[in-house]
Protein backbone atom coordinates (compact mmCIF):
# COMPACT_ATOMS: atom_id res chain seq x y z
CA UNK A 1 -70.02 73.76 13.93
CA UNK A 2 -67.86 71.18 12.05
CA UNK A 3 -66.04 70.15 15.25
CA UNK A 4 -69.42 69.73 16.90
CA UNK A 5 -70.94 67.68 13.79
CA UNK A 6 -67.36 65.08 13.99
CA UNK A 7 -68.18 65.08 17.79
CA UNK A 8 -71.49 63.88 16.94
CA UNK A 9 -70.71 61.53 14.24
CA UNK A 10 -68.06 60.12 16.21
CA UNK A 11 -70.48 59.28 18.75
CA UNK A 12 -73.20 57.68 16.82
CA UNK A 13 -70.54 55.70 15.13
CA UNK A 14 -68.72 54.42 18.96
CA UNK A 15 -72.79 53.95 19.49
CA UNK A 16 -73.14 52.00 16.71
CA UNK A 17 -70.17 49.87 16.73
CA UNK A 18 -71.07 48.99 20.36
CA UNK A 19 -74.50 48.03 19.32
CA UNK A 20 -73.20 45.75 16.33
CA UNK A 21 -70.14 44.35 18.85
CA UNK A 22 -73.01 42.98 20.99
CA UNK A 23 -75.19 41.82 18.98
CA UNK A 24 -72.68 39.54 17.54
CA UNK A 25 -72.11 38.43 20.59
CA UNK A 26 -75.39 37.47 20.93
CA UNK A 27 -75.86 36.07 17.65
CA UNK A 28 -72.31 34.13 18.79
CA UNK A 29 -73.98 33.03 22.49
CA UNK A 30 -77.51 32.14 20.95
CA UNK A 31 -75.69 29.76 18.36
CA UNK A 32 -73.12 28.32 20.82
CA UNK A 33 -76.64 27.60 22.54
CA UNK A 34 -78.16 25.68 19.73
CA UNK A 35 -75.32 23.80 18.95
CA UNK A 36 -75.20 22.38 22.41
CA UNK A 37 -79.02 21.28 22.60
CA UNK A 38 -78.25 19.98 19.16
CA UNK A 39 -75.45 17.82 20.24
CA UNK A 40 -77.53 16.90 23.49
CA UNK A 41 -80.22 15.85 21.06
CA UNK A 42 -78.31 13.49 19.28
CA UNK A 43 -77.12 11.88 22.09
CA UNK A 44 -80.12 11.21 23.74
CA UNK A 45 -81.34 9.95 20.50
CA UNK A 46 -78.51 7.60 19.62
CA UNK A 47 -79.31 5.79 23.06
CA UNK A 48 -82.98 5.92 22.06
CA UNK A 49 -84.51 2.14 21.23
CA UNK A 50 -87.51 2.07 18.58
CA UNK A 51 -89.54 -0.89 17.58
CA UNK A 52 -88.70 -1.82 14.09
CA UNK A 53 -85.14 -0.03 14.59
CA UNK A 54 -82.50 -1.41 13.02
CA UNK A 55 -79.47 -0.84 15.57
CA UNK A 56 -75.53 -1.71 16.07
CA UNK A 57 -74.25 -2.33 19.95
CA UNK A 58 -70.90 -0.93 20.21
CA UNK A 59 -68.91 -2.14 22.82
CA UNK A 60 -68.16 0.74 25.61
CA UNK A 61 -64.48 -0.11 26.74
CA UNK A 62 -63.79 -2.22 23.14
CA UNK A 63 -65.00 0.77 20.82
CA UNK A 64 -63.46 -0.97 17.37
CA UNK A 65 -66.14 -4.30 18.39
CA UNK A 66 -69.43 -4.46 18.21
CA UNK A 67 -72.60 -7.34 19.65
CA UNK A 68 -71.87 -9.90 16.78
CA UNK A 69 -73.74 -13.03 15.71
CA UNK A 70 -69.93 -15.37 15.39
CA UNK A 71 -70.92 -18.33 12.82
CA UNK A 72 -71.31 -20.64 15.37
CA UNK A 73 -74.30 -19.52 16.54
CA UNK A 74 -72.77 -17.63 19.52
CA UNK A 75 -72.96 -14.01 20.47
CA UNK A 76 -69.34 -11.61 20.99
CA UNK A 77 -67.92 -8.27 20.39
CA UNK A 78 -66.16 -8.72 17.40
CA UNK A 79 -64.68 -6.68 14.72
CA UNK A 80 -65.23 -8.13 12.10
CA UNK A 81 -67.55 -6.52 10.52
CA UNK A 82 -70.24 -9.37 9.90
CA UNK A 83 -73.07 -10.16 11.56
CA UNK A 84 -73.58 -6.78 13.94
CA UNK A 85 -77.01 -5.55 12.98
CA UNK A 86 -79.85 -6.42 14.91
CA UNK A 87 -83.55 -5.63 14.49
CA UNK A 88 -85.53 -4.11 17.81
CA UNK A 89 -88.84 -6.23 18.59
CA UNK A 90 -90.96 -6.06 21.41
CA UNK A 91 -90.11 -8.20 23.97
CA UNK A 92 -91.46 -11.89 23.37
CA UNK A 93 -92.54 -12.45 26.71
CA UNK A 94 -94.70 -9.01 26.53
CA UNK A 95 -91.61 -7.02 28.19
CA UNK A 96 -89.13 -5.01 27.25
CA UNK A 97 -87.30 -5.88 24.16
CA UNK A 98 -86.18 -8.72 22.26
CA UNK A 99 -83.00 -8.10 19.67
CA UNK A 100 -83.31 -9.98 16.08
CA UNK A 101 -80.72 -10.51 14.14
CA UNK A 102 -81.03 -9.31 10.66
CA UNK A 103 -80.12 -12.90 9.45
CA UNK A 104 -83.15 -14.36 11.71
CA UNK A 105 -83.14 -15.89 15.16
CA UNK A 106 -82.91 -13.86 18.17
CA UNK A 107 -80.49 -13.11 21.03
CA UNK A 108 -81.09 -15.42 23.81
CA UNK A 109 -79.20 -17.12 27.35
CA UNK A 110 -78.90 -20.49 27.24
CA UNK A 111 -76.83 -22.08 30.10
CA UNK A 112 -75.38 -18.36 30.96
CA UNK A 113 -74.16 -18.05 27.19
CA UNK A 114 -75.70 -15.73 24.85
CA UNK A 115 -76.85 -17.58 21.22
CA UNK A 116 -78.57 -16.54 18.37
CA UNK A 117 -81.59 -19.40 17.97
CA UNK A 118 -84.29 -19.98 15.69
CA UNK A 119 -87.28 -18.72 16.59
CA UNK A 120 -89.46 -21.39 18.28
CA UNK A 121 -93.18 -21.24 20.16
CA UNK A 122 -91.93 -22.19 24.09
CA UNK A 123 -92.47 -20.06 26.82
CA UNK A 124 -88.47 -20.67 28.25
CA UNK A 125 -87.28 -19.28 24.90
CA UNK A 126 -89.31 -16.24 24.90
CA UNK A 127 -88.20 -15.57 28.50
CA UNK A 128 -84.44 -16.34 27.58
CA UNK A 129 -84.96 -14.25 25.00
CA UNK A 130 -86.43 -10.58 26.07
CA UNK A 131 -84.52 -7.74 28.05
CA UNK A 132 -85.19 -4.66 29.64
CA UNK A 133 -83.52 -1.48 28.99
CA UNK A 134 -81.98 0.51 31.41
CA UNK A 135 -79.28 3.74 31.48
CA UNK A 136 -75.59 2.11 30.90
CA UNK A 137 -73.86 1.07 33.69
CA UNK A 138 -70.89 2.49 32.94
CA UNK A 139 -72.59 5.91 32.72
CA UNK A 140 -72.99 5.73 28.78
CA UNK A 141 -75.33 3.44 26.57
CA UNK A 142 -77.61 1.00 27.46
CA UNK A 143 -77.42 -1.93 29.59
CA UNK A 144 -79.46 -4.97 28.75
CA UNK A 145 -81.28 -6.96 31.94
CA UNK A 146 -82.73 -10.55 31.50
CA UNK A 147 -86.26 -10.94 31.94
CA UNK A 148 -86.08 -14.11 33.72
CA UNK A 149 -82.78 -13.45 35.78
CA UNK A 150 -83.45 -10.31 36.98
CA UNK A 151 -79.92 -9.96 38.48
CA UNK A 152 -78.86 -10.64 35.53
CA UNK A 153 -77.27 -8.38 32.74
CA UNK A 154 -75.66 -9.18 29.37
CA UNK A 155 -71.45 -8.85 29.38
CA UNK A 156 -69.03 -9.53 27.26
CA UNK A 157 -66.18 -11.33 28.88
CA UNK A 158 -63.55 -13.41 26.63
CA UNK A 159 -65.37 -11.46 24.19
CA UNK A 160 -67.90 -13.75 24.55
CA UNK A 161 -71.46 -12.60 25.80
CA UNK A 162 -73.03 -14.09 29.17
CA UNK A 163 -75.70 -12.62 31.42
CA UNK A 164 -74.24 -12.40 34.95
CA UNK A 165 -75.00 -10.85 38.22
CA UNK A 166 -72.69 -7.60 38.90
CA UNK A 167 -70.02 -7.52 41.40
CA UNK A 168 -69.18 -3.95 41.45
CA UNK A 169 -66.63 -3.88 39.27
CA UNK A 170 -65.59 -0.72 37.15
CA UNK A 171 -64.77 -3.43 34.74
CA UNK A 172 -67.83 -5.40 34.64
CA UNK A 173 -69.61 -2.06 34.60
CA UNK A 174 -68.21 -1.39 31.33
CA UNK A 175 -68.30 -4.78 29.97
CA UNK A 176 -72.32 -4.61 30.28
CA UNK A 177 -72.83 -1.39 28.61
CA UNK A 178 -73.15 -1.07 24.96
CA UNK A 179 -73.67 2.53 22.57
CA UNK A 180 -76.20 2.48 20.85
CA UNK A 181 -75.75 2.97 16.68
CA UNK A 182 -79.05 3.82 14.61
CA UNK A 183 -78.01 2.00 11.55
CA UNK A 184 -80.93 4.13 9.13
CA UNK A 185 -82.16 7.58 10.67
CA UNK A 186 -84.90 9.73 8.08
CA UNK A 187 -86.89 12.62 8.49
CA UNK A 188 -90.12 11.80 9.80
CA UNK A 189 -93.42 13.86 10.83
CA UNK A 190 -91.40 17.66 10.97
CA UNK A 191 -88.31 15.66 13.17
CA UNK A 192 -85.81 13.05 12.93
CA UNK A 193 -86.92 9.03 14.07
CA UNK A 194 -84.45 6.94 14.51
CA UNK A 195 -86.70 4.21 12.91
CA UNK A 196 -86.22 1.51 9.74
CA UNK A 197 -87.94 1.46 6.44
CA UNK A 198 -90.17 -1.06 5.97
C-alpha cells in the first residue's frame, strides 16, 4: 500500500542518513588522526640534526634571538638577523657534531666562552670544538654537551654563550636549550629530509 511504501522509504532514507552521518564522522576522526601524526612528524623532524644540514638555533625562553656569530668573533643570541646559520659537520674529534658557520670557522669554548675560530689542525681545537646532542633540557629542542667537559653544556647568559655545568635551575634549563630551524627542507627518496643542497 502507499502508506506501507512511505513507511519503507522513510526507513531506508533514516537508514541511510545514519550510514552517511557516520561515515563522516569517520572520515572527520580518520583526518583529525592524520593531522596529528602530521604535526608530530614535523616536530620530531625540526629537532632532527643531519650532516650537511644547514640549521638556525632559536633560543627557547628568547624566541625573537637566535645562536649568532657577533662580529667580534664571539657567539650570542641575537636578533639581528646576521650571522645565524650554521652548517652541521660531524664532530671533529670523531663524536657527535661540530656546528660551522656558513661564513667559515666553527663554534668552539675557549676559556668558558663560545667563539667562532678558524679552522686549525690541533687536537684541543677539535675537542673544544665538537658536541653531543641530547633531548632539550627544558623539555623542547636540543641541548648541546661539550666533548671535552662533559658536565658541560652550551648557555646563553648575558646573551653571551658559555658552556657551564647545570645547577638545576628552571632558568639555566632553558638558557641551554635551543629549537631547532631546518633552514632548506626538499623532497627526497618518496619523503621529506631535512638536508642542504650541495
Amino acid at each position: 500500500s502507499p502508506s506501507s511504501k512511505r513507511d519503507l522509504s522513510s526507513g531506508i532514507n533514516a537508514e541511510y542518513g545514519s550510514s552517511v552521518i557516520n561515515l563522516e564522522r569517520s572520515v572527520c576522526s580518520t583526518m583529525k588522526l592524520c593531522l596529528t601524526l602530521l604535526m608530530l612528524t614535523c616536530s620530531a623532524l625540526s629537532a632532527e640534526l643531519h650532516i650537511g644540514q644547514k640549521i638556525r638555533l632559536r633560543s627557547v625562553n628568547y624566541p625573537n634571538h637566535f645562536v649568532s656569530r657577533l662580529s667580534n668573533g664571539r657567539v650570542a643570541i641575537s636578533d639581528s638577523g646576521v650571522g645565524n646559520e650554521w652548517i652541521v659537520r660531524r664532530g671533529l674529534v670523531g663524536t657527535g657534531i661540530s656546528l660551522e658557520s656558513v661564513t667559515g670557522g666553527f663554534i668552539r669554548h675557549r676559556n668558558y666562552q663560545a667563539w667562532v675560530d678558524p679552522q686549525i689542525n690541533q687536537d684541543l681545537y677539535r675537542k673544544d670544538a665538537s658536541f653531543t646532542v641530547e633531548n632539550g633540557a627544558a623539555g623542547r629542542g636540543i641541548t648541546l654537551r661539550s666533548v671535552n667537559y662533559p658536565r658541560h653544556t652550551l648557555r646563553h647568559s648575558g646573551y653571551n654563550l658559555w658552556i657551564n655545568s647545570s645547577n638545576g635551575s628552571d632558568l639555566f634549563r632553558n638558557d641551554s636549550s635551543f629549537i631547532v630551524e631546518p633552514v632548506q627542507c626538499w623532497k627526497w627518496e618518496g619523503g621529506y629530509r631535512l638536508k642542504t643542497k650541495k
